[in-house]
Protein backbone atom coordinates (compact mmCIF):
# COMPACT_ATOMS: atom_id res chain seq x y z
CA UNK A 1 78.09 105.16 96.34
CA UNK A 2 76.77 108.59 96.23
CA UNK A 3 76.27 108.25 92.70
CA UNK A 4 74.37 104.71 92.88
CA UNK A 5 72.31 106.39 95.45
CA UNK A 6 71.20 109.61 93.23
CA UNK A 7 69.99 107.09 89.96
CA UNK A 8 67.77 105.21 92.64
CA UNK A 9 63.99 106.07 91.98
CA UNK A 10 61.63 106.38 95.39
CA UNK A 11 62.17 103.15 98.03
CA UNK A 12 64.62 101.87 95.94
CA UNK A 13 67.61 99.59 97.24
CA UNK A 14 71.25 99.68 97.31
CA UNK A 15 73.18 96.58 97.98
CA UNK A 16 76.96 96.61 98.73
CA UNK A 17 79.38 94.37 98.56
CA UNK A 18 82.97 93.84 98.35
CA UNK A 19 83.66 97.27 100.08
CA UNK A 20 87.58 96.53 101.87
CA UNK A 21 87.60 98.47 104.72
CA UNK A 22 86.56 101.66 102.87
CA UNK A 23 85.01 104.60 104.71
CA UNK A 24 81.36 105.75 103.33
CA UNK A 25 82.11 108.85 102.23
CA UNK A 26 79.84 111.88 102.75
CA UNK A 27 76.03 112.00 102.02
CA UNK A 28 73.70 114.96 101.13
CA UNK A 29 70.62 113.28 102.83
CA UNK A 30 68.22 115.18 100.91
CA UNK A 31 69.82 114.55 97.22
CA UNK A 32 71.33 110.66 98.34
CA UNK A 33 69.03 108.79 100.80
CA UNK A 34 65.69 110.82 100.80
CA UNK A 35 62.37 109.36 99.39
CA UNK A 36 62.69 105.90 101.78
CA UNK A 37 66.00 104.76 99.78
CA UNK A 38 67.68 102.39 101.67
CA UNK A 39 71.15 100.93 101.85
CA UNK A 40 71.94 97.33 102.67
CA UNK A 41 75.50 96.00 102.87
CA UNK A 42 76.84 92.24 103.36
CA UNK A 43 79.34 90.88 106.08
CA UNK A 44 83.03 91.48 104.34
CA UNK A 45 85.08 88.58 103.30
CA UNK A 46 88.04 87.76 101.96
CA UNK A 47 89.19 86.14 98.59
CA UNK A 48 90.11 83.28 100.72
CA UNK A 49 87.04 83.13 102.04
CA UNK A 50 84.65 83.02 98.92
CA UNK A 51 86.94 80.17 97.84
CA UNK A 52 86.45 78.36 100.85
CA UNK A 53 82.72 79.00 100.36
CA UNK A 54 82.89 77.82 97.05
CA UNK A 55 85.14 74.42 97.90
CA UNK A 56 82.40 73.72 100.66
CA UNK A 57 79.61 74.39 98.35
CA UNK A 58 80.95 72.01 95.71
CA UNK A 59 81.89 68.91 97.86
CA UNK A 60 78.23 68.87 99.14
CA UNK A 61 76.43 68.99 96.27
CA UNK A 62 75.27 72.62 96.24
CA UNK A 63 73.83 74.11 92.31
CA UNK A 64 72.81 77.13 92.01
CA UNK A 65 69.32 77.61 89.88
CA UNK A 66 69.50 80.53 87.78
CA UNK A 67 67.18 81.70 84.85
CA UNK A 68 68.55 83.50 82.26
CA UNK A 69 66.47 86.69 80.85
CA UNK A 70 67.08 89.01 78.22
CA UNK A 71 67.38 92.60 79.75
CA UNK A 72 63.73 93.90 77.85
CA UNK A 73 62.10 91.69 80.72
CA UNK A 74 63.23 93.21 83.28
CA UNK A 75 60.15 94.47 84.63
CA UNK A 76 58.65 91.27 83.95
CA UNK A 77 61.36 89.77 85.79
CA UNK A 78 61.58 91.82 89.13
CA UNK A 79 57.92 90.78 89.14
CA UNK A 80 58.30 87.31 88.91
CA UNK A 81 60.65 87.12 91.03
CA UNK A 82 58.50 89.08 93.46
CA UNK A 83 55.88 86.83 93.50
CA UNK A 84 58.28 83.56 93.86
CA UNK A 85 57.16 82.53 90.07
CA UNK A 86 60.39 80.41 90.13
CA UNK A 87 63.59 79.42 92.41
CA UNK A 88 66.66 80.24 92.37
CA UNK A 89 68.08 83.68 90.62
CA UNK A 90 67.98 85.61 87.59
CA UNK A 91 70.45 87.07 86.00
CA UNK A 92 69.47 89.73 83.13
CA UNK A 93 71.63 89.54 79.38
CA UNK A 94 71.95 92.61 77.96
């Protein structure tokens, strides 16, 4: 995390997921979280309960709209998605 946190330019973002009960280990505020960088976690679950999630989502219907983009448009992507250009995700190819 304290790595992820360092390659984040000014008000950037860092999303966790999938941390198990792992601590958050020490932070050097000014190196790590200065410059408005913020950290934003989700609600832990278990493998049991994505694949409940996912048995759900399937037997009512639920499809996910994703656009595909090659990883040269990212910029161009981030500001799309931005300004709601389309629904759904993207995911970026390398």
């Amino acid at each position: 995390m304290p790595v992820a946190l360092r390659a984040l330019d000014r008000g950037g973002v860092l999303s966790l997921a999938g941390i198990h009960l792992s601590d958050v280990p020490s932070l050097v505020y000014e190196r790590e979280l200065f410059y408005e960088k913020e950290i934003r976690s989700v609600t832990a679950n278990t493998r049991a309960d994505g694949e409940e999630f996912l048995r759900l989502a399937a037997a009512l219907g639920v499809r996910a709209h994703v656009r595909r983009r090659p990883l040269d448009d990212a910029a161009r992507t981030l500001a799309d998605l931005a300004a709601d250009a389309y629904e759904g995700a993207a995911v970026l190819l390398p």
